[in-house]
Every structure is written in C-alpha cells, then in structure tokens.
C-alpha atoms as a PDB file:
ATOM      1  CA  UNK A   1     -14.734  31.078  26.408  1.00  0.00           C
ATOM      2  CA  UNK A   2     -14.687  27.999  24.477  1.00  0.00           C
ATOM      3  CA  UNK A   3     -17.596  25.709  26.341  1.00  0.00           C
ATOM      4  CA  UNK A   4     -20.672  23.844  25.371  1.00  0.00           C
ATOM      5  CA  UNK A   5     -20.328  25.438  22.558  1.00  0.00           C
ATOM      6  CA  UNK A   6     -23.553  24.818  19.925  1.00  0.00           C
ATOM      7  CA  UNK A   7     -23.274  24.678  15.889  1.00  0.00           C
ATOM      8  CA  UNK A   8     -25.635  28.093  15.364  1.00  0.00           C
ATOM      9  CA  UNK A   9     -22.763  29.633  17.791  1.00  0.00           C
ATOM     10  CA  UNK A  10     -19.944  28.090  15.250  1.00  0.00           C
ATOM     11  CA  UNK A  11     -21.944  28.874  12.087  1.00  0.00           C
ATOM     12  CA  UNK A  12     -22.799  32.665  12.958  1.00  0.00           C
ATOM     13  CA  UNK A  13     -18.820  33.183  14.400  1.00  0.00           C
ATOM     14  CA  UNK A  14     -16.860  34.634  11.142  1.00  0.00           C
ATOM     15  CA  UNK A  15     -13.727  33.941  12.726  1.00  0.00           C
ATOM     16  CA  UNK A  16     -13.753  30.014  12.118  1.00  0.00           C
ATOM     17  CA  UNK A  17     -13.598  29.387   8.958  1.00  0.00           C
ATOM     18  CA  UNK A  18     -12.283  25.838   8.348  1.00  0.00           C
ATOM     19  CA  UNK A  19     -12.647  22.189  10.305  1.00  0.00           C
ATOM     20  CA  UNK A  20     -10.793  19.291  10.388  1.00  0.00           C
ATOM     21  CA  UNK A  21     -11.889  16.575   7.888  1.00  0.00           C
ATOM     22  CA  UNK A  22     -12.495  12.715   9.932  1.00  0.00           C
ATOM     23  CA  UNK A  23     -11.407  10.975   7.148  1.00  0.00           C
ATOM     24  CA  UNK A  24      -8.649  13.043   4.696  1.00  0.00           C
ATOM     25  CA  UNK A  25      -6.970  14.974   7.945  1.00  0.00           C
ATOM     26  CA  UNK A  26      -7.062  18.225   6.007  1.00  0.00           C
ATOM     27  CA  UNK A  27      -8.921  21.703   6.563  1.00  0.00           C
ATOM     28  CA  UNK A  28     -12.193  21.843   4.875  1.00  0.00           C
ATOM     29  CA  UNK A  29     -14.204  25.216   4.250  1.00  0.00           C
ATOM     30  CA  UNK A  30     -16.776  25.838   7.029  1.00  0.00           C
ATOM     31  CA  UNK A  31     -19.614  26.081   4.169  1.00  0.00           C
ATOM     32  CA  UNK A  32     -18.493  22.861   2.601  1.00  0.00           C
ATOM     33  CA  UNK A  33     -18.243  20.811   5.787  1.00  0.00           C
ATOM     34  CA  UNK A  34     -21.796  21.952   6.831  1.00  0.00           C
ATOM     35  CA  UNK A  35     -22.982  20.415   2.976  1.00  0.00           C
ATOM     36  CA  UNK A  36     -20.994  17.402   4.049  1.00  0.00           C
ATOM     37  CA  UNK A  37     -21.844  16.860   7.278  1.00  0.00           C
ATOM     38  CA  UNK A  38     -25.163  18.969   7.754  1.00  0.00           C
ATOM     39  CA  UNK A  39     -26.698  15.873   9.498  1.00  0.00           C
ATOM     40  CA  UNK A  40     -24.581  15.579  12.053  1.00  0.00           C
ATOM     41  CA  UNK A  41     -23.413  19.233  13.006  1.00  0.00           C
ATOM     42  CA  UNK A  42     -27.471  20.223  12.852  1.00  0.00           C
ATOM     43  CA  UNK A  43     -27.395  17.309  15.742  1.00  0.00           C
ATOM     44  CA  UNK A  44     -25.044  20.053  17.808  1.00  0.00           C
ATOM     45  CA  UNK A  45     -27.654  21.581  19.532  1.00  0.00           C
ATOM     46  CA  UNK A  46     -26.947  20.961  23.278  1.00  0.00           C
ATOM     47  CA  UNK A  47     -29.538  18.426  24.350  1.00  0.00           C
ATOM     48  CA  UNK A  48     -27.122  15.696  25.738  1.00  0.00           C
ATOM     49  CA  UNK A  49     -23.678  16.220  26.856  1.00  0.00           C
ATOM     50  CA  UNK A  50     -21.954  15.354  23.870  1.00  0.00           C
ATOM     51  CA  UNK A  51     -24.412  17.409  21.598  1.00  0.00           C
ATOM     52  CA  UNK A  52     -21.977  20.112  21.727  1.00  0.00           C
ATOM     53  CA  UNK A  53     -19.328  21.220  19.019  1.00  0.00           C
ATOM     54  CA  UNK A  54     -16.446  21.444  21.833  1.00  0.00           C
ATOM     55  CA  UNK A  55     -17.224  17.519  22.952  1.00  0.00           C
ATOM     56  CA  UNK A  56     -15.528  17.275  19.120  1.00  0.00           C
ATOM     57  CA  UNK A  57     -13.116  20.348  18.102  1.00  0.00           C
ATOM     58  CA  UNK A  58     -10.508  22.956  19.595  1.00  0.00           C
ATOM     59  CA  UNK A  59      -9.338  25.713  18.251  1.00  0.00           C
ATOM     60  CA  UNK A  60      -6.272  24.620  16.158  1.00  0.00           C
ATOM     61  CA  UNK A  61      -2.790  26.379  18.581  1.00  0.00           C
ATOM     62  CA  UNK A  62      -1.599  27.536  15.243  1.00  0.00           C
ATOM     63  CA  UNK A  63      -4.737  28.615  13.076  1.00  0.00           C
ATOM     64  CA  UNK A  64      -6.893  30.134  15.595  1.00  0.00           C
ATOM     65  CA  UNK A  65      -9.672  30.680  12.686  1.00  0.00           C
ATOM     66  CA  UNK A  66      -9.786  26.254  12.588  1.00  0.00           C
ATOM     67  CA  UNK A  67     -11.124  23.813  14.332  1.00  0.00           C
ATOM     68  CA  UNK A  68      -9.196  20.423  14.665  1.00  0.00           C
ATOM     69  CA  UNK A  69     -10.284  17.234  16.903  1.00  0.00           C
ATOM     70  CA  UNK A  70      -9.712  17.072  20.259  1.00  0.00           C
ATOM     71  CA  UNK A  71      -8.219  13.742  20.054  1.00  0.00           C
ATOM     72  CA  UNK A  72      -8.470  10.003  17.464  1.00  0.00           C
ATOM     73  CA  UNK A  73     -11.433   9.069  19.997  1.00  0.00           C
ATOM     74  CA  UNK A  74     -13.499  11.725  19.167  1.00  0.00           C
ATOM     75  CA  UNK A  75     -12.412  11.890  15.434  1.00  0.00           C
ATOM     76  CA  UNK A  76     -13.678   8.317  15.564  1.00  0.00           C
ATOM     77  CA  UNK A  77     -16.585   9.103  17.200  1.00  0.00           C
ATOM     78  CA  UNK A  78     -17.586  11.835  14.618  1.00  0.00           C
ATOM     79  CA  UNK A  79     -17.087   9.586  12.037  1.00  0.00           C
ATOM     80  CA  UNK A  80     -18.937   6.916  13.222  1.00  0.00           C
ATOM     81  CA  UNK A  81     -21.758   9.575  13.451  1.00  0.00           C
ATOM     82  CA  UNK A  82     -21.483  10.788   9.935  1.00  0.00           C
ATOM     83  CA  UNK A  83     -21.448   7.208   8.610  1.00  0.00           C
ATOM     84  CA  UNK A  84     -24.660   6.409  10.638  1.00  0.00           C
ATOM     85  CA  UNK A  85     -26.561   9.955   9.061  1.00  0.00           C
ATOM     86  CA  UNK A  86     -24.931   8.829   5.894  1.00  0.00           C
ATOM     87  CA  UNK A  87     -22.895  12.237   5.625  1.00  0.00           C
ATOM     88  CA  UNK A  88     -20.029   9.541   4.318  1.00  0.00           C
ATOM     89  CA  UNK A  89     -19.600   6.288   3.471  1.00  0.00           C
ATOM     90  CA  UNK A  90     -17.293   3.944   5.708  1.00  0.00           C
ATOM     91  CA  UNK A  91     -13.924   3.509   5.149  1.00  0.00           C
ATOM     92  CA  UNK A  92     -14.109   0.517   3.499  1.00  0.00           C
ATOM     93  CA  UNK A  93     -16.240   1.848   0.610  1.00  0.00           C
ATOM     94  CA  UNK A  94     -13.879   4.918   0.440  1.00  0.00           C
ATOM     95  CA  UNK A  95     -10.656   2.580  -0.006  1.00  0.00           C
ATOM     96  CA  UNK A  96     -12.682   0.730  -2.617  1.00  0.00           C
ATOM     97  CA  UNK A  97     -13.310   3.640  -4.435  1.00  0.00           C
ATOM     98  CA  UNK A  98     -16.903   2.699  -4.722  1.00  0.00           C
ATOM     99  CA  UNK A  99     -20.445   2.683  -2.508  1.00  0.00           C
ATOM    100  CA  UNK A 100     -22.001  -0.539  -1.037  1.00  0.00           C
ATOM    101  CA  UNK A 101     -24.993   0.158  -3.354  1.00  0.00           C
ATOM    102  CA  UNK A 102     -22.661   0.466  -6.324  1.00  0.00           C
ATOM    103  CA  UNK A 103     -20.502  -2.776  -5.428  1.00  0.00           C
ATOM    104  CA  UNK A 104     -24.036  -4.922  -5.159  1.00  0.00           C
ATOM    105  CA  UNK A 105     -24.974  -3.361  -8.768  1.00  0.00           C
ATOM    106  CA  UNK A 106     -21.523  -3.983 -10.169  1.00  0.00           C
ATOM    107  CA  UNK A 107     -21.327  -7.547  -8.343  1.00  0.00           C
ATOM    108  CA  UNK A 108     -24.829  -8.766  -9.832  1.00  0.00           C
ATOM    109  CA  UNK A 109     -24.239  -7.543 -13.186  1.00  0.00           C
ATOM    110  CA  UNK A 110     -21.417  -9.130 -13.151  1.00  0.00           C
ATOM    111  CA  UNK A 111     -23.152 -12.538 -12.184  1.00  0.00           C
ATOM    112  CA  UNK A 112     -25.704 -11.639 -14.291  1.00  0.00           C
ATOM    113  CA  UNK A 113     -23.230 -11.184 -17.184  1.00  0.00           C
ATOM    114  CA  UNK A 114     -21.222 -14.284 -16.067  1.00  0.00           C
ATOM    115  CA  UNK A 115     -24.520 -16.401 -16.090  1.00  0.00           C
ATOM    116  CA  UNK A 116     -25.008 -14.818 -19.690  1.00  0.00           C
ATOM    117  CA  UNK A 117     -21.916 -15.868 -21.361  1.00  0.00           C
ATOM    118  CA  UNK A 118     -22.782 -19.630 -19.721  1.00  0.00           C
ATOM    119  CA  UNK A 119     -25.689 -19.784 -21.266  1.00  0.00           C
ATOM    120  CA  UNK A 120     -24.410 -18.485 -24.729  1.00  0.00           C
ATOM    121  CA  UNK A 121     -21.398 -20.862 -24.122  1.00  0.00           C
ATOM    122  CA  UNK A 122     -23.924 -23.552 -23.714  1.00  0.00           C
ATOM    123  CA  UNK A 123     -26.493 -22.737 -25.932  1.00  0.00           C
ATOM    124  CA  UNK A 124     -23.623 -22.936 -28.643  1.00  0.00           C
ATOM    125  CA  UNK A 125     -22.065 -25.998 -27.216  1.00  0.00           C
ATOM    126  CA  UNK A 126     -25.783 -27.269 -28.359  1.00  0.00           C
ATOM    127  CA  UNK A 127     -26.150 -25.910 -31.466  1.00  0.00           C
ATOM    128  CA  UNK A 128     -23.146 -27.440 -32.288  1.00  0.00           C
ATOM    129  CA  UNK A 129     -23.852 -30.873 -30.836  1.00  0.00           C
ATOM    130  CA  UNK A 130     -27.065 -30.369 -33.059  1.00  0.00           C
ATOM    131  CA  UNK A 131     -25.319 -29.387 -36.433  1.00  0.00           C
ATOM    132  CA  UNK A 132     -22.710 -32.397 -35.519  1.00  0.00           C
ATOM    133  CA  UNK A 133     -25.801 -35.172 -35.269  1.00  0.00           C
ATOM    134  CA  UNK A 134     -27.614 -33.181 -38.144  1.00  0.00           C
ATOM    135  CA  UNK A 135     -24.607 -34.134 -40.410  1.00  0.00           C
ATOM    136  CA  UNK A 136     -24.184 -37.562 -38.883  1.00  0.00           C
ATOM    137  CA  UNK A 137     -28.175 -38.296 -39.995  1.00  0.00           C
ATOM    138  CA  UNK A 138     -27.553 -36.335 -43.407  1.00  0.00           C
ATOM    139  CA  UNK A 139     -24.607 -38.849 -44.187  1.00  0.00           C
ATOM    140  CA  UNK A 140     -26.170 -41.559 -43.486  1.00  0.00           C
ATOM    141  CA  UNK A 141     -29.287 -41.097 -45.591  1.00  0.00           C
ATOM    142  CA  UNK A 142     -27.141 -39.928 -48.113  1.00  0.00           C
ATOM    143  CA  UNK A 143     -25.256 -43.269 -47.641  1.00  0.00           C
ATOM    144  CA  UNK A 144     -28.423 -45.752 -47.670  1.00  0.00           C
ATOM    145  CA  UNK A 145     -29.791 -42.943 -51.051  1.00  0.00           C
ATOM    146  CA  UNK A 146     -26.088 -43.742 -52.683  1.00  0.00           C
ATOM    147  CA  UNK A 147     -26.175 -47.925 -51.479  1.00  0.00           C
ATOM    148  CA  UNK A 148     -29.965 -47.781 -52.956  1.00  0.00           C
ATOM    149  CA  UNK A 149     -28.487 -45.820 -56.083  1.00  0.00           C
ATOM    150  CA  UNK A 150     -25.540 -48.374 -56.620  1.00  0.00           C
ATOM    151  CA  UNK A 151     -27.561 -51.604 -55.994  1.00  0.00           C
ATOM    152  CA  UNK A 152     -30.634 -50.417 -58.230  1.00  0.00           C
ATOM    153  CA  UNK A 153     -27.510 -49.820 -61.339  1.00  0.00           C
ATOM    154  CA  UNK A 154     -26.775 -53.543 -60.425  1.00  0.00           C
ATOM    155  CA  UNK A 155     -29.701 -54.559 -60.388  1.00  0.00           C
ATOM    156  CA  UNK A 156     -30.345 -53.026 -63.892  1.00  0.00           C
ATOM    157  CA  UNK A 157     -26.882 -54.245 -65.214  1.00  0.00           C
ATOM    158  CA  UNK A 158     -27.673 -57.912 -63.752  1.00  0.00           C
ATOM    159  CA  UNK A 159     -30.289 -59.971 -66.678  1.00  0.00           C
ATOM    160  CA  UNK A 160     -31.758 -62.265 -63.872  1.00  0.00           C
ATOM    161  CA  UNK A 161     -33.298 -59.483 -61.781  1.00  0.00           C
ATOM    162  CA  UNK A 162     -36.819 -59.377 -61.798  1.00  0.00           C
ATOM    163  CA  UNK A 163     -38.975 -56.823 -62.906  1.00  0.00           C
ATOM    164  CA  UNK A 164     -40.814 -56.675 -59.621  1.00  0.00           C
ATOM    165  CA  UNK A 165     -37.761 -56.463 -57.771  1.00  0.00           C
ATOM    166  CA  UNK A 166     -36.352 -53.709 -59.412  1.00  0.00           C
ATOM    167  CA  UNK A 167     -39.470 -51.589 -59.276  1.00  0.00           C
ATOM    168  CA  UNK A 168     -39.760 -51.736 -55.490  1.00  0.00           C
ATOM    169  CA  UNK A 169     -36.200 -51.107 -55.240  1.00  0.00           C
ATOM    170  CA  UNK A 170     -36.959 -48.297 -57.530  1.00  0.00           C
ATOM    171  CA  UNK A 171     -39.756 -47.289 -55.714  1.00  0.00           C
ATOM    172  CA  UNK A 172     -38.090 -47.462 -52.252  1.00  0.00           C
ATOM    173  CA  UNK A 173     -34.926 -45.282 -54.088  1.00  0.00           C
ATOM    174  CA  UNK A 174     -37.747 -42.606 -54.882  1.00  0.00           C
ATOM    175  CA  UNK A 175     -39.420 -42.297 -51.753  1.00  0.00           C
ATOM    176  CA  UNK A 176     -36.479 -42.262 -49.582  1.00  0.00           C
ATOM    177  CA  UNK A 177     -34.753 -39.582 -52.112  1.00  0.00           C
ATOM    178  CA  UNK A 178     -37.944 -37.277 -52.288  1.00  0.00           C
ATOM    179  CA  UNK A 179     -37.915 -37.283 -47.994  1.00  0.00           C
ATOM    180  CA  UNK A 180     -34.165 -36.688 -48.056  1.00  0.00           C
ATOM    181  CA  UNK A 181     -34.404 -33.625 -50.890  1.00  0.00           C
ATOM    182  CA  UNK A 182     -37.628 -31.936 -48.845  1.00  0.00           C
ATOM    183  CA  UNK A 183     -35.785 -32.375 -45.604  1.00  0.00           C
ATOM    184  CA  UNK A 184     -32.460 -30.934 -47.115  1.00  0.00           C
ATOM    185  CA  UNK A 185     -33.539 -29.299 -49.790  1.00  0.00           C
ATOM    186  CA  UNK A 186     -30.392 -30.618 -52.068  1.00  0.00           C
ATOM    187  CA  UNK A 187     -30.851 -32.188 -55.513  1.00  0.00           C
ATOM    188  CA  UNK A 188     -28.436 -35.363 -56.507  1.00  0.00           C
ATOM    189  CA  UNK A 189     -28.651 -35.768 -60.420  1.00  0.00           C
ATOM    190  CA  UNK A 190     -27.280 -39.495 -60.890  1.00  0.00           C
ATOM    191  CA  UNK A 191     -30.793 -40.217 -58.428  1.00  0.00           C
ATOM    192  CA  UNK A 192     -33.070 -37.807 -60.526  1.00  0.00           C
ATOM    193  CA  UNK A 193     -32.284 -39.169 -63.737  1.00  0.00           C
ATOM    194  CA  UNK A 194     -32.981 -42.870 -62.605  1.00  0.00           C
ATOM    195  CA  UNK A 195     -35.979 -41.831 -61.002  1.00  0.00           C
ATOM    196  CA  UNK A 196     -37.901 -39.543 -63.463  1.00  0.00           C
END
C-alpha cells in the first residue's frame, strides 16, 4: 500500500530506483536525487502531514520502479522546499546560468572595473592637461629666453647702449636661462655662448 509513506521506507525499497526532477522534468537516479536533495527528503520523516514522500510522488503508471509528482502544486511545493534548504537555486539563477552569490561578485567587479578604467581615463585626461600646460610654460620661457637673446644682440649691435644696460640685460638673460636649463634640463648654444 502506497500511504504515509516515509524516505527510510523509499531509500531501503530496491524497487524505486529513479524520481522525478522539479526543475528539468526528467528521471534522476535515486542515489543522485538523495545528494541533491538530501535536505529536504531527510525532512520526510512523518511528523506533520505533509512530511511524507506520498504528500509529493506516485508511482509513475508506466515505470512502476519511478516516482513522478502527484501534480504542478506539489512539484511547486517541493521546489520551493529545496530552494529554501538550498538543495537548488531558484529558477531565476538557473535561467541565468549563474548563482545570486556569483552575479553580486561578477556585478561589483564589474563596477569595480568600470570605476577603474574612470579613473585611468581621468587620471590620463590629467596627465595630459598637465603635459599640455607644461609645454605652454616651456614655450613661453623659451619665448621671453629667445626675446632676451634677440634684444641683448641689439643691444650689442646698437653703439648708444650703455654698458650698464647691457650687463643687467645680460645678467637677467643668465639667470632666467640657468632656471629654464635646471628646470628642463635642455642646453640652447646661441644663449651659452653669449653668456659664458
């Protein structure tokens, strides 16, 4: 007789030997549904009503030797019960090919990788805005050295200029060439020569 039937019962009969799967509809092998859903059919024991493995199966009409569900409720009930001992993960992780835990991972390395390549993106949006105003000041003390540079030749060319005049010019020329070759560590020869 097939009633209140408890998992030890199902587990010690030989003649079952496959159950109905809640999710893939297929026969599973008696040993690998118990490592599946060990949880839940260890819960068969008989202390309620529905602790019993005939509130769930039937004997399959055309394999005696499986069990099948006795109807979509209690498939749906199982399931829900497996998904609550976490014999399986819900549906929606099973479409998605993927476990909640492993979707938060792959989401927030994704961030984290997103928020990565920002920062690079900035960082050499910087540098760049950097190396731009780095030129701009590097052209224009190499303009004001080359303006220095052309006036002092006038100056030198021009009899009226006075001595004292071309000194500090000189001297201005020199100190303004030796911050510019320390800071950029270049060396303009047509400067040198005029001020060595």
């Amino acid at each position: 007789m097939w009633n209140n039937v408890l998992w030890e019962d199902v587990l010690n009969d030989d003649s079952i030997i496959s159950f109905e799967h809640p999710v893939y509809e297929c026969l599973v092998d008696k040993d690998e549904y118990f490592r599946e859903f060990k949880d839940v059919l260890e819960l068969l024991n008989g202390e309620t009503m529905s602790d019993f493995v005939d509130f769930f199966f039937k004997k399959d009409r055309v394999s005696r030797n499986s069990l099948i569900f006795i109807g979509e409720d209690e498939k749906q009930d199982f399931y829900e019960w497996a998904v609550e001992c976490n014999c399986i993960p819900q549906l929606k992780e099973i479409h998605e090919g993927e476990s909640f835990e492993d979707k938060e991972k792959r989401i927030t390395e994704e961030i984290i990788s997103k928020s990565k390549k920002e920062m690079d993106e900035r960082s050499r949006l910087i540098q760049k805005e950097k190396q731009k105003l780095k030129k701009k000041i590097i052209d224009k003390e190499l303009e004001i050295l080359e303006s220095t540079r052309n006036l002092f030749e006038k100056m030198l060319k021009n009899q009226k200029t006075k001595p004292n005049k071309l000194e500090k010019t000189k001297l201005f020329l020199k100190e303004e060439y030796i911050k510019y070759k320390s800071k950029n560590n270049v060396t303009i020869e047509s400067i040198e020569i005029i001020i060595n």
